[in-house]
PDB file of N, CA and C in Angstrom:
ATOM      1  N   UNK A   1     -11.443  24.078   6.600  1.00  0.00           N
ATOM      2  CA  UNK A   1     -10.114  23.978   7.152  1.00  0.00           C
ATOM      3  C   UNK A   1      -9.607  25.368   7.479  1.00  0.00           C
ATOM      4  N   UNK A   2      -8.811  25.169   8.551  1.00  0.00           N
ATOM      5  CA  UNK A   2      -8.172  27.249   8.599  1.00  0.00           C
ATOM      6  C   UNK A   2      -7.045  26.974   8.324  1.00  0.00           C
ATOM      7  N   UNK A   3      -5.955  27.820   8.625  1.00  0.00           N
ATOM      8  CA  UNK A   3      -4.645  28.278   8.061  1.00  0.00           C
ATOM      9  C   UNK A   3      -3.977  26.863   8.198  1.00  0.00           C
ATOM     10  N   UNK A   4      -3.665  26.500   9.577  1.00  0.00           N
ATOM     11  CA  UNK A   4      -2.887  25.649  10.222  1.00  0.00           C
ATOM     12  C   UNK A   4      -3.173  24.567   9.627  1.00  0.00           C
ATOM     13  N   UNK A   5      -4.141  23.994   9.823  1.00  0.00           N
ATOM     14  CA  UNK A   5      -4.754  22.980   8.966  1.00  0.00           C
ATOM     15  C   UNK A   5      -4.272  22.785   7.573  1.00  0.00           C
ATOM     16  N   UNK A   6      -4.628  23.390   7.120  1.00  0.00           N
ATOM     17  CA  UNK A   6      -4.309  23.847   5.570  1.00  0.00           C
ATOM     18  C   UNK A   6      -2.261  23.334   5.305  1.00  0.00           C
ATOM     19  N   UNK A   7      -2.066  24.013   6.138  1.00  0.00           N
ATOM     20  CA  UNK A   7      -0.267  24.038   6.278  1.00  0.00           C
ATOM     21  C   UNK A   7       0.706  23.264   6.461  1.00  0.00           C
ATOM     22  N   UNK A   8       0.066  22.430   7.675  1.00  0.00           N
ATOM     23  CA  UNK A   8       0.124  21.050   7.976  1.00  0.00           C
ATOM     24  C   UNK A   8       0.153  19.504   6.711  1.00  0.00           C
ATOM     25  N   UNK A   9      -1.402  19.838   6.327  1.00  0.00           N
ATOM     26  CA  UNK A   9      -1.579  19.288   5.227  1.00  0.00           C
ATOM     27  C   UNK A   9      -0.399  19.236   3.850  1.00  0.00           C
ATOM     28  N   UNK A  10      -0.213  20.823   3.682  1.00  0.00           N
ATOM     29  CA  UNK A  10       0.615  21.117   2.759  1.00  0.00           C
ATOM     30  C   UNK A  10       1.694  20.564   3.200  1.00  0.00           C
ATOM     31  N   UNK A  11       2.654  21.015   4.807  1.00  0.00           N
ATOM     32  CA  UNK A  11       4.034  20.790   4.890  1.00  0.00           C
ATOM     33  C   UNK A  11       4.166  18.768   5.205  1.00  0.00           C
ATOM     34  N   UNK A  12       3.566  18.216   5.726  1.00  0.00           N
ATOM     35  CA  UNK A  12       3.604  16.915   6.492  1.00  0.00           C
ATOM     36  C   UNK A  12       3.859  16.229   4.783  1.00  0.00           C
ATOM     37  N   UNK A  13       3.235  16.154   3.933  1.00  0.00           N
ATOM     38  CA  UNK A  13       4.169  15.248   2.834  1.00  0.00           C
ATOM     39  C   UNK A  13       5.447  15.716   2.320  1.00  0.00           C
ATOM     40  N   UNK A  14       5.721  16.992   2.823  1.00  0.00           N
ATOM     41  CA  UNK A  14       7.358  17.549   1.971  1.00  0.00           C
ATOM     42  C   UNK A  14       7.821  17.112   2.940  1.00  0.00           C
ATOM     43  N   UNK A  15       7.870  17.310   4.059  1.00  0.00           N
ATOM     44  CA  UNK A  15       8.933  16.954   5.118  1.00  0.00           C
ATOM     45  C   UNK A  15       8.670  15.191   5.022  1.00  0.00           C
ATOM     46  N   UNK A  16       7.711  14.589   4.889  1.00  0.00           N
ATOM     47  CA  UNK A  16       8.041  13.336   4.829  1.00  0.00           C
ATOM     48  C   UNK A  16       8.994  12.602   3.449  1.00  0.00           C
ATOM     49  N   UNK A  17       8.596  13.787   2.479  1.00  0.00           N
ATOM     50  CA  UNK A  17       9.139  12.899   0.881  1.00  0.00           C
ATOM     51  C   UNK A  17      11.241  13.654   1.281  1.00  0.00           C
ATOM     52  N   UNK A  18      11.011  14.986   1.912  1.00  0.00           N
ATOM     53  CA  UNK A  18      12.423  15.195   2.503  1.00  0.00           C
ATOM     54  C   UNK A  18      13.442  14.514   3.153  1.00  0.00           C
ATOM     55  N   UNK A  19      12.358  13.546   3.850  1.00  0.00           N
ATOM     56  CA  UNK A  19      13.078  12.493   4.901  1.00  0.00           C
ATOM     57  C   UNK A  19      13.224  11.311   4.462  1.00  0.00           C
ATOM     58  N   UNK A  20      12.553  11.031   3.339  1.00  0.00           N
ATOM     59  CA  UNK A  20      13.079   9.749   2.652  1.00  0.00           C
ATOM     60  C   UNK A  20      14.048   9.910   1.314  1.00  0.00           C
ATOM     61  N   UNK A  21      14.131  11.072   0.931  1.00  0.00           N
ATOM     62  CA  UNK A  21      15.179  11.392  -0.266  1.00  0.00           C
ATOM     63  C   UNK A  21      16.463  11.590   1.099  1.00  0.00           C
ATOM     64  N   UNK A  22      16.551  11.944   1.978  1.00  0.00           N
ATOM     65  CA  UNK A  22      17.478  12.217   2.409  1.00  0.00           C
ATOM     66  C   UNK A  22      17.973  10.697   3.224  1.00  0.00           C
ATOM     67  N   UNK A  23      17.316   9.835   3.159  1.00  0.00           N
ATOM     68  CA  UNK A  23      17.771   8.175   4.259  1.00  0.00           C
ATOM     69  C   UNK A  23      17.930   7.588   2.919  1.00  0.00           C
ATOM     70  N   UNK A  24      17.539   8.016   1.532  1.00  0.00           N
ATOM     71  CA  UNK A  24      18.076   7.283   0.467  1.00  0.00           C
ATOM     72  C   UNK A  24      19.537   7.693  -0.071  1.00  0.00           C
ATOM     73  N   UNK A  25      19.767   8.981   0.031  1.00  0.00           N
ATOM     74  CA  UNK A  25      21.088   9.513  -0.332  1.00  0.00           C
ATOM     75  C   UNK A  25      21.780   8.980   1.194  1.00  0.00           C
ATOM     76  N   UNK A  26      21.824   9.006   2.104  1.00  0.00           N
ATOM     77  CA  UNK A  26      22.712   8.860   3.073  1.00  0.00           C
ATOM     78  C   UNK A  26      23.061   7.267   3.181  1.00  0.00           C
ATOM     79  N   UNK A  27      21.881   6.334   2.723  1.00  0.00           N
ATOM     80  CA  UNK A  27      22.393   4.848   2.900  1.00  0.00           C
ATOM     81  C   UNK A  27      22.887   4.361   1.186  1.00  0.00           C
ATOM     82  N   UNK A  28      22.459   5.436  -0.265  1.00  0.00           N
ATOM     83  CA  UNK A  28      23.551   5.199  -1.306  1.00  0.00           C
ATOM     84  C   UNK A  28      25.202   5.703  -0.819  1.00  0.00           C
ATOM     85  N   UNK A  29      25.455   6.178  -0.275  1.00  0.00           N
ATOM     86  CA  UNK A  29      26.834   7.274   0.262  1.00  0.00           C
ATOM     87  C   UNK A  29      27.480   6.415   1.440  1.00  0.00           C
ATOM     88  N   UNK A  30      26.651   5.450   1.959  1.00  0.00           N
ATOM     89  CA  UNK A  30      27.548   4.520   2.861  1.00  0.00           C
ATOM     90  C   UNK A  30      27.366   3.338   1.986  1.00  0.00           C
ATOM     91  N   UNK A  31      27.036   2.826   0.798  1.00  0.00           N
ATOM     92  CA  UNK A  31      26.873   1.639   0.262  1.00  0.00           C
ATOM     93  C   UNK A  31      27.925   1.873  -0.894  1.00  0.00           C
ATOM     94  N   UNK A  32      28.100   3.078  -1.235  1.00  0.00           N
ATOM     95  CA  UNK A  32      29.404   3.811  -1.978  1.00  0.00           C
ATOM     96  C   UNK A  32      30.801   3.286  -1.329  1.00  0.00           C
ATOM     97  N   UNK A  33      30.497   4.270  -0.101  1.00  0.00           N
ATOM     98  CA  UNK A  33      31.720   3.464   0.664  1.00  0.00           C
ATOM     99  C   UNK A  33      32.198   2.352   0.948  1.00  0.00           C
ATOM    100  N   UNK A  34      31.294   1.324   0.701  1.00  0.00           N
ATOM    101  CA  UNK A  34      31.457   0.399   1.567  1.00  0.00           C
ATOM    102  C   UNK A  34      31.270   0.400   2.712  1.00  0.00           C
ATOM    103  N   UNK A  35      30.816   1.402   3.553  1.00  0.00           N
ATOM    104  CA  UNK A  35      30.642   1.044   4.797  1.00  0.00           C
ATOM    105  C   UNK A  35      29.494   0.032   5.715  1.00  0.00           C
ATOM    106  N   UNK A  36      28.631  -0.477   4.659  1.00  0.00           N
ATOM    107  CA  UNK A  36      27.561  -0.579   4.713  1.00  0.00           C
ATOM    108  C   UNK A  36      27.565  -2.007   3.883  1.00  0.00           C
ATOM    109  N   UNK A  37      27.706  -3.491   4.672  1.00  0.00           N
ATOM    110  CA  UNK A  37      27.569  -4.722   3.991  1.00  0.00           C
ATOM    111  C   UNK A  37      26.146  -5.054   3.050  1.00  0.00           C
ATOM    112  N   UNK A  38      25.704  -5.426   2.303  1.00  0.00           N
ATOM    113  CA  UNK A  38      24.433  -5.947   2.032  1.00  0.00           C
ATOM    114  C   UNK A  38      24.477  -6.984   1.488  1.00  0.00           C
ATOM    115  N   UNK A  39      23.682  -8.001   2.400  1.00  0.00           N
ATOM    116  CA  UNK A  39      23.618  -9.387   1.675  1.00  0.00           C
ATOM    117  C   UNK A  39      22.561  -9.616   0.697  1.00  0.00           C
ATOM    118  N   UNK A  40      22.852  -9.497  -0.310  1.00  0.00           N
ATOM    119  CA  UNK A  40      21.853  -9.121  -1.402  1.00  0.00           C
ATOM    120  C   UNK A  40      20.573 -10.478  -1.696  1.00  0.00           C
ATOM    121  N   UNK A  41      21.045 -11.804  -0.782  1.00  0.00           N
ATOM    122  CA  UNK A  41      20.127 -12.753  -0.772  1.00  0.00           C
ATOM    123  C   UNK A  41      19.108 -12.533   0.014  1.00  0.00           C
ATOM    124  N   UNK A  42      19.243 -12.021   0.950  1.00  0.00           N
ATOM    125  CA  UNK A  42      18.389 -11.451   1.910  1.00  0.00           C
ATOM    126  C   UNK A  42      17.707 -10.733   1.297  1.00  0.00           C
ATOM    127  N   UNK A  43      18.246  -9.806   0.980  1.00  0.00           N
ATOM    128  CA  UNK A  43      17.355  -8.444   0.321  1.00  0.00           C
ATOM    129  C   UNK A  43      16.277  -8.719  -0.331  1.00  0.00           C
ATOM    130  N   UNK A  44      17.355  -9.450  -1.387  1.00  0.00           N
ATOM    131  CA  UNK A  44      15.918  -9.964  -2.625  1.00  0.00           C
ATOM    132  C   UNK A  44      14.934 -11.120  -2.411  1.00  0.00           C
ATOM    133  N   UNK A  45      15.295 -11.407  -1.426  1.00  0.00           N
ATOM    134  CA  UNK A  45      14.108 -12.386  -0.586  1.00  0.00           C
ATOM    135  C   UNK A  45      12.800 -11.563  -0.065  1.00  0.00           C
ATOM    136  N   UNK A  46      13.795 -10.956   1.079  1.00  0.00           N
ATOM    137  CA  UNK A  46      12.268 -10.106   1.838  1.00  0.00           C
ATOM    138  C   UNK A  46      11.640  -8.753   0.323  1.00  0.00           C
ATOM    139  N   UNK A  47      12.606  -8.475  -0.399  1.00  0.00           N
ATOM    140  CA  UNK A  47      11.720  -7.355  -1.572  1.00  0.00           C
ATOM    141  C   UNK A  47      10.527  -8.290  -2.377  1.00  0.00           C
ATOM    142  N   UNK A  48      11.212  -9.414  -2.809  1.00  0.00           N
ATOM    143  CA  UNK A  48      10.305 -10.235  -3.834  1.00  0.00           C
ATOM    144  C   UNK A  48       8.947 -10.814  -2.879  1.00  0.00           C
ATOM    145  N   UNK A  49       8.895 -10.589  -1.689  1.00  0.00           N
ATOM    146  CA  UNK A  49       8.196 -11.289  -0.748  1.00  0.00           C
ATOM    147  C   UNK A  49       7.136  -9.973  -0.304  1.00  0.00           C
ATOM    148  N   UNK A  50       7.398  -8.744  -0.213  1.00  0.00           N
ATOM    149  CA  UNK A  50       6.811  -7.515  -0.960  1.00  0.00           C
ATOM    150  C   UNK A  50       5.773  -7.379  -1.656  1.00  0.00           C
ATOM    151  N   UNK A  51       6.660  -7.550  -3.186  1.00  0.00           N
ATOM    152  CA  UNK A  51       5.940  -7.260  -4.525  1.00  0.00           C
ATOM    153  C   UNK A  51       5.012  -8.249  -4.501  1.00  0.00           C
ATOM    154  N   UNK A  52       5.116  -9.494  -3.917  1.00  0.00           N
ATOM    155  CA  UNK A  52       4.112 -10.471  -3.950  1.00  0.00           C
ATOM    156  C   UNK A  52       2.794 -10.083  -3.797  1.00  0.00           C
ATOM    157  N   UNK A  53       3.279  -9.601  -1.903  1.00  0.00           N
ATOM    158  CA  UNK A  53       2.031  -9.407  -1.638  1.00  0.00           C
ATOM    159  C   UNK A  53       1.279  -7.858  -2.195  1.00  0.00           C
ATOM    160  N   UNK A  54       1.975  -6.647  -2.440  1.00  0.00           N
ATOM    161  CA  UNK A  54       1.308  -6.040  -3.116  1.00  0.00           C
ATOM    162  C   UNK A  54       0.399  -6.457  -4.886  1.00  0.00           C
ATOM    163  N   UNK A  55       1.353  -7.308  -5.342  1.00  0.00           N
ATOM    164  CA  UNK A  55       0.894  -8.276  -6.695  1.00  0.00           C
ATOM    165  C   UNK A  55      -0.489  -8.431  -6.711  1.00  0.00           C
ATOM    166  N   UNK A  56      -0.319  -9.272  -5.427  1.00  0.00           N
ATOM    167  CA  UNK A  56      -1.714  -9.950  -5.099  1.00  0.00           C
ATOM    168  C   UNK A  56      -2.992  -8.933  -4.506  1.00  0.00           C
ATOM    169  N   UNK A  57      -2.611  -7.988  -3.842  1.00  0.00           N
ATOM    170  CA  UNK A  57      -3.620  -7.285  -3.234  1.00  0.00           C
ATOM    171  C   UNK A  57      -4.265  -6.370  -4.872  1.00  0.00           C
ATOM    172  N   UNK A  58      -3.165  -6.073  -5.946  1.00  0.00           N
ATOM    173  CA  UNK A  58      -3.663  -5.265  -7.262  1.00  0.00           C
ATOM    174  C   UNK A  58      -4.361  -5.940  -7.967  1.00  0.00           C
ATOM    175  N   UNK A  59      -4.024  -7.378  -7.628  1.00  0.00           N
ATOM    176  CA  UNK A  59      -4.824  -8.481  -8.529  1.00  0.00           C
ATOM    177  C   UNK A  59      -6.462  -8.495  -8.326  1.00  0.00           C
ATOM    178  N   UNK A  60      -6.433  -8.609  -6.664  1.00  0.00           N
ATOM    179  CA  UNK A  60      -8.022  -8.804  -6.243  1.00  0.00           C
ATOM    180  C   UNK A  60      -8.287  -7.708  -6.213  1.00  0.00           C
ATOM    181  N   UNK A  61      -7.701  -6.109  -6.166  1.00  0.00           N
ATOM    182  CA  UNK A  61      -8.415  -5.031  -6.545  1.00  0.00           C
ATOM    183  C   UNK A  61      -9.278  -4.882  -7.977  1.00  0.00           C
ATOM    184  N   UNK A  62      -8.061  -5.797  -8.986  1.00  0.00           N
ATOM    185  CA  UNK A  62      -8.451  -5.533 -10.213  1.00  0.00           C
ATOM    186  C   UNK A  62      -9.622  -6.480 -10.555  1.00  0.00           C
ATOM    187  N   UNK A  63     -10.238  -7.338  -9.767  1.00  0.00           N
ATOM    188  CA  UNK A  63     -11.090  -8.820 -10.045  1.00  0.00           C
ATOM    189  C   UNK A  63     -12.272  -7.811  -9.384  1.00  0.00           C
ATOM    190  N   UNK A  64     -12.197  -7.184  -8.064  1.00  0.00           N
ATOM    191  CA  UNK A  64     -13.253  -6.526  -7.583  1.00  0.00           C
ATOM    192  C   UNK A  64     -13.697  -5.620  -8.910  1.00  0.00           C
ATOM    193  N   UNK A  65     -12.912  -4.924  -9.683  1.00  0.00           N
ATOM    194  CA  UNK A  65     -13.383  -3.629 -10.490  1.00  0.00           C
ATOM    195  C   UNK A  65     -14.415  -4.444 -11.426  1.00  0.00           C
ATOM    196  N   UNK A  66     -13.290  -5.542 -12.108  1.00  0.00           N
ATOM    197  CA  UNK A  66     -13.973  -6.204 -13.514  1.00  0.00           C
ATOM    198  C   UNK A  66     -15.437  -6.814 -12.783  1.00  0.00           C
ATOM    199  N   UNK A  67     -15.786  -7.094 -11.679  1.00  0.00           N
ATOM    200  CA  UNK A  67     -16.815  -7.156 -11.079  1.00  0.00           C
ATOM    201  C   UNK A  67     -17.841  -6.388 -10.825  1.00  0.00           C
ATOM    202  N   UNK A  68     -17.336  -5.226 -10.513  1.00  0.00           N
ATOM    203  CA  UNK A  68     -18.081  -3.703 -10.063  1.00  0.00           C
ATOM    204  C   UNK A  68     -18.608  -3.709 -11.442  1.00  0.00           C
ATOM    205  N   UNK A  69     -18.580  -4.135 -12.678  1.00  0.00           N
ATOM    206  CA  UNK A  69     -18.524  -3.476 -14.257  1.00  0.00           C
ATOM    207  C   UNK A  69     -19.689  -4.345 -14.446  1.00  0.00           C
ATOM    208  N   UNK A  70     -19.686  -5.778 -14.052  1.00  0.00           N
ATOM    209  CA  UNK A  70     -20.303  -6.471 -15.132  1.00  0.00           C
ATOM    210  C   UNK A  70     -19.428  -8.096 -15.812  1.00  0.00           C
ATOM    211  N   UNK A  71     -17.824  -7.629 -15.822  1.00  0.00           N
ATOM    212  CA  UNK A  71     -17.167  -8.358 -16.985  1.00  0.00           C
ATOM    213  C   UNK A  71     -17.302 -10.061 -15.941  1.00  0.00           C
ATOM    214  N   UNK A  72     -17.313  -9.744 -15.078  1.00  0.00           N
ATOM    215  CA  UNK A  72     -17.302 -10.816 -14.451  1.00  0.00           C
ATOM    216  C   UNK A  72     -18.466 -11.345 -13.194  1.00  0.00           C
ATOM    217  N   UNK A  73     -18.901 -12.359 -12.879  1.00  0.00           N
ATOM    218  CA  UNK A  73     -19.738 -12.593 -12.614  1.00  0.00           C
ATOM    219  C   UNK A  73     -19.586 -12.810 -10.870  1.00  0.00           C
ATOM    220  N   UNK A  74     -20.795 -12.903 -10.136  1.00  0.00           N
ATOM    221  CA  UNK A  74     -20.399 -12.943  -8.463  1.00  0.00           C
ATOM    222  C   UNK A  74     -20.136 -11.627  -7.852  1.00  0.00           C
ATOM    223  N   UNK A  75     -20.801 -10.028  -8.296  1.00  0.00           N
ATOM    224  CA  UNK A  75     -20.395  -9.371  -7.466  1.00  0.00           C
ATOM    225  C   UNK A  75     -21.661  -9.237  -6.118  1.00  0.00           C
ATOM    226  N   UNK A  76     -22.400 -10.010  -5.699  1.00  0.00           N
ATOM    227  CA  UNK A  76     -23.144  -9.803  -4.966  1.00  0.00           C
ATOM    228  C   UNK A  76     -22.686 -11.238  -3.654  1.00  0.00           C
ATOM    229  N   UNK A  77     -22.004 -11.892  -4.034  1.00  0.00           N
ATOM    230  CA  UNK A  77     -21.108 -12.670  -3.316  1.00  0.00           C
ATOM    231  C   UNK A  77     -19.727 -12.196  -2.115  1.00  0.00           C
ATOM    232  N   UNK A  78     -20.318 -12.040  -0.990  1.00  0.00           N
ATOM    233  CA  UNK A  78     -19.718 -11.246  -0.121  1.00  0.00           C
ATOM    234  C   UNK A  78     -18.936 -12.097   0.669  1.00  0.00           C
ATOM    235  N   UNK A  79     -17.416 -12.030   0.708  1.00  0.00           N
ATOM    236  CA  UNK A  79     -16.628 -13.045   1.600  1.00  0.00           C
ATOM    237  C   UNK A  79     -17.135 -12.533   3.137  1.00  0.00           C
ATOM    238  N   UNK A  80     -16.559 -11.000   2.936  1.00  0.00           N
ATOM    239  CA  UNK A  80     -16.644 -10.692   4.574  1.00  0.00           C
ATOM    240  C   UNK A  80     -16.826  -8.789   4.280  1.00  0.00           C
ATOM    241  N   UNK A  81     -17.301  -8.336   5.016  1.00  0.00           N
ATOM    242  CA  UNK A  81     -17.654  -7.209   5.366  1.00  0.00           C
ATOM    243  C   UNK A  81     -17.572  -6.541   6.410  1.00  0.00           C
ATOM    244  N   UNK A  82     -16.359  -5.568   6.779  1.00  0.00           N
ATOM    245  CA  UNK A  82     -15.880  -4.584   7.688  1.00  0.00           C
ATOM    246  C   UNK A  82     -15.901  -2.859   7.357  1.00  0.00           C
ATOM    247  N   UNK A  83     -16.515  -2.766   6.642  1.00  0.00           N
ATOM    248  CA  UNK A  83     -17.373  -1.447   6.352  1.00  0.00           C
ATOM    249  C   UNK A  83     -17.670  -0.784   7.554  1.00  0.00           C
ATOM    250  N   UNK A  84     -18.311  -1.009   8.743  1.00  0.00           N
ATOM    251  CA  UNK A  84     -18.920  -1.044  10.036  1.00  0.00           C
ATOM    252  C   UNK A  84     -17.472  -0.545  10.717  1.00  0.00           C
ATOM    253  N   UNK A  85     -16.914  -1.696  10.726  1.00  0.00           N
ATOM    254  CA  UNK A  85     -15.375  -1.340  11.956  1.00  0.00           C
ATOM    255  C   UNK A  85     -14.376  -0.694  11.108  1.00  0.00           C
ATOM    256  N   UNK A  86     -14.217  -0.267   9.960  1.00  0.00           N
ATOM    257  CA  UNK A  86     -12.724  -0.040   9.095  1.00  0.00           C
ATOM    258  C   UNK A  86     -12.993   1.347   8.757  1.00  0.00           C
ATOM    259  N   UNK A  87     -12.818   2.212   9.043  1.00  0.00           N
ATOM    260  CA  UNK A  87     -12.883   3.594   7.993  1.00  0.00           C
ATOM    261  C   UNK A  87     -11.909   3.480   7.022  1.00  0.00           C
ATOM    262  N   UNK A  88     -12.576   3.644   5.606  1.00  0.00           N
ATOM    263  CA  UNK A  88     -11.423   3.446   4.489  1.00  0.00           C
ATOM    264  C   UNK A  88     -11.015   4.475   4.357  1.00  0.00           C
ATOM    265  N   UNK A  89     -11.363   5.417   5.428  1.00  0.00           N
ATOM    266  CA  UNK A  89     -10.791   7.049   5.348  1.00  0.00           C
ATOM    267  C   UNK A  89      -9.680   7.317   6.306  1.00  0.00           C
ATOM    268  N   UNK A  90      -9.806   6.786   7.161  1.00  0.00           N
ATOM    269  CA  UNK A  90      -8.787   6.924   8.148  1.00  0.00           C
ATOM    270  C   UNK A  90      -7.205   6.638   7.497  1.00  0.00           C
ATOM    271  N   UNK A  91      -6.685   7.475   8.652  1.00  0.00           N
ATOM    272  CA  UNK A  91      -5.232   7.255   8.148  1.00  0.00           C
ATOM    273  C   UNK A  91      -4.291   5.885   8.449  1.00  0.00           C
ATOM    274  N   UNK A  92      -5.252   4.911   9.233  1.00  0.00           N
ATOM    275  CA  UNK A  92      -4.683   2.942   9.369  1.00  0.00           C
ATOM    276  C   UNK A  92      -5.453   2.599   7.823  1.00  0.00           C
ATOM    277  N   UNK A  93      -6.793   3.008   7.587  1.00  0.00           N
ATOM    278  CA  UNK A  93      -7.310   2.119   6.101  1.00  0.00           C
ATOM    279  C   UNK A  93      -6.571   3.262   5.470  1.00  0.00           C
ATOM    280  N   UNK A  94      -6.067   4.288   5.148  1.00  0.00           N
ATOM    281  CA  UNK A  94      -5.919   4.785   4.026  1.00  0.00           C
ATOM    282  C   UNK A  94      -4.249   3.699   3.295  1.00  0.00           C
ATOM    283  N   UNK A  95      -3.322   3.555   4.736  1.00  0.00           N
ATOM    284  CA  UNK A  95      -2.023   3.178   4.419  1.00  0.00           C
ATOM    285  C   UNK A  95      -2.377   1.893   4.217  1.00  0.00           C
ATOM    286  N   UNK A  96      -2.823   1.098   4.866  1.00  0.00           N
ATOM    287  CA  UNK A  96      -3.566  -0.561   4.264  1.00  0.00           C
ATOM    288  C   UNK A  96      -3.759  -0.552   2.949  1.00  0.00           C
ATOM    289  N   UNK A  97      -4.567   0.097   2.442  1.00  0.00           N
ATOM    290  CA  UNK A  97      -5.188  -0.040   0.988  1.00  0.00           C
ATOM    291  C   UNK A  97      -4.108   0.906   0.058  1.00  0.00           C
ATOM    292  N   UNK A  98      -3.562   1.777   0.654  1.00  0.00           N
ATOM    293  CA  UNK A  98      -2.257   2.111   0.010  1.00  0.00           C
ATOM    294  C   UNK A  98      -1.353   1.073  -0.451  1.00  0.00           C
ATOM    295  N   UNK A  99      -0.445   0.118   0.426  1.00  0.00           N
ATOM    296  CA  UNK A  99       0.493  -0.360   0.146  1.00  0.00           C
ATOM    297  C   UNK A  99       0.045  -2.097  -0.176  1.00  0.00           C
ATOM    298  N   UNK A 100      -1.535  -2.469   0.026  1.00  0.00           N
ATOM    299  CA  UNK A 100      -1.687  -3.827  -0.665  1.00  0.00           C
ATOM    300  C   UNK A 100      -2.802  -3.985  -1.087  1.00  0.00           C
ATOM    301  N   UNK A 101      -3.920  -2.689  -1.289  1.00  0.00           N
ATOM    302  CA  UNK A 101      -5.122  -2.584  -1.961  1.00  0.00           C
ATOM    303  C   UNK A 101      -5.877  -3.214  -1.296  1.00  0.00           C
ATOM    304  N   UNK A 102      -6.323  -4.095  -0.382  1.00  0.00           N
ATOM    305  CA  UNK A 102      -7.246  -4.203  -0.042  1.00  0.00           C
ATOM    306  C   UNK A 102      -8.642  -3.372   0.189  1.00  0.00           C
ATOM    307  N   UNK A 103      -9.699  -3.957   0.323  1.00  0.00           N
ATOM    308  CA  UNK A 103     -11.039  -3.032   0.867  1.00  0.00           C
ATOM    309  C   UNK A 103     -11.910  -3.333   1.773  1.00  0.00           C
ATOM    310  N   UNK A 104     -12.520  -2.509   2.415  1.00  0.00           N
ATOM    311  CA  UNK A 104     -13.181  -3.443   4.093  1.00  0.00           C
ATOM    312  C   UNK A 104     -14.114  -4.518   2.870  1.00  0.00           C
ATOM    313  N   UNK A 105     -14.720  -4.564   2.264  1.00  0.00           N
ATOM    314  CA  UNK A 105     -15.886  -5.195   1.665  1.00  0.00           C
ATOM    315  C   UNK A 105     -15.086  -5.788   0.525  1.00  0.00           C
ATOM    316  N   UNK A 106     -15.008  -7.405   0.784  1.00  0.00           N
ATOM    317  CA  UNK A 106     -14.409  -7.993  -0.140  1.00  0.00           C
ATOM    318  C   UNK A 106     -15.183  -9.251  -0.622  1.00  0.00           C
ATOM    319  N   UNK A 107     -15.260  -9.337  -2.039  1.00  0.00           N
ATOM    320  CA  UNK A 107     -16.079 -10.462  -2.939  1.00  0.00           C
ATOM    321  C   UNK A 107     -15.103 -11.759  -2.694  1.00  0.00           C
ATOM    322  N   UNK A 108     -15.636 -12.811  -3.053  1.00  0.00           N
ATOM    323  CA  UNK A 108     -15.006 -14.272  -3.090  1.00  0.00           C
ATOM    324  C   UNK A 108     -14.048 -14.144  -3.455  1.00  0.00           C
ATOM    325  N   UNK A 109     -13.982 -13.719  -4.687  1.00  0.00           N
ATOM    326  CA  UNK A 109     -13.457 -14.041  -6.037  1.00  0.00           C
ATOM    327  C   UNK A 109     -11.736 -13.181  -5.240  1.00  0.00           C
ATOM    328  N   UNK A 110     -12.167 -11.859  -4.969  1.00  0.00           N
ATOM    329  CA  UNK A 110     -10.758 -11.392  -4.739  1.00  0.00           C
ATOM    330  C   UNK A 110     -10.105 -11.940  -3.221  1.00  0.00           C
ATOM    331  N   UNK A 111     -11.207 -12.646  -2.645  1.00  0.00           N
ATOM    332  CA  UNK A 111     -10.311 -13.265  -1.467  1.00  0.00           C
ATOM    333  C   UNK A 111      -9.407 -14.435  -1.815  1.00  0.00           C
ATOM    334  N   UNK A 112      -9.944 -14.978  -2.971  1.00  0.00           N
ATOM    335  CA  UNK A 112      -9.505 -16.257  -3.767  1.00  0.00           C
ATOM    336  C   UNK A 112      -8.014 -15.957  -4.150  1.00  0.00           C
ATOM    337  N   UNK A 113      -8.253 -15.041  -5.188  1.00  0.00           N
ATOM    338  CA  UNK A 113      -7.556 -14.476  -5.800  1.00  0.00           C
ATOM    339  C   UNK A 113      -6.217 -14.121  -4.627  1.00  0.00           C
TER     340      UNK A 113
END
């Protein structure tokens, strides 16, 4: 890597974690005010609808591991395999498997799951 590279790397998560501490203080400071309605049925609809699906993606991460080990049986049981088309490196698979764990190469058990 050279300088820029390097810098980039370094500055692109401060300015991003900057820009979300700062859209969190600015929408607590209008929810202070009141300026800012929230229908809290809504909210907790689409949040719980969220956690679900991240729930579920930690679940079949965690069924793949106990698999990878031994504790459980079927890891040579392949639903589907995108290894080929998915870089789990790229920055589309890195945020995928970030926010619901998935993996291009997935067993039964965690598609089930």
């Amino acid at each position: 890597m050279d300088g820029g590279q390097s810098f980039r790397a370094t500055v692109t998560p401060l300015l991003g974690a900057a820009l979300g501490l700062a859209i969190a203080i600015g929408l607590c400071w209008l929810l202070c005010r009141q300026a800012v309605r929230l229908n809290l049925g809504v909210f907790f609809d689409r949040t719980a609808a969220v956690l679900l699906v991240t729930a579920a993606g930690a679940l079949a991460y965690d069924l793949g591991d106990l698999q990878d080990t031994g504790v459980l049986p079927g890891h040579a049981w392949v639903a589907f395999d995108l290894t080929g088309s998915i870089d789990p490196g790229s920055r589309w698979g890195s945020s995928i498997t970030g926010v619901t764990e998935p993996v291009p190469r997935m067993i039964v058990l965690q598609v089930v799951a």
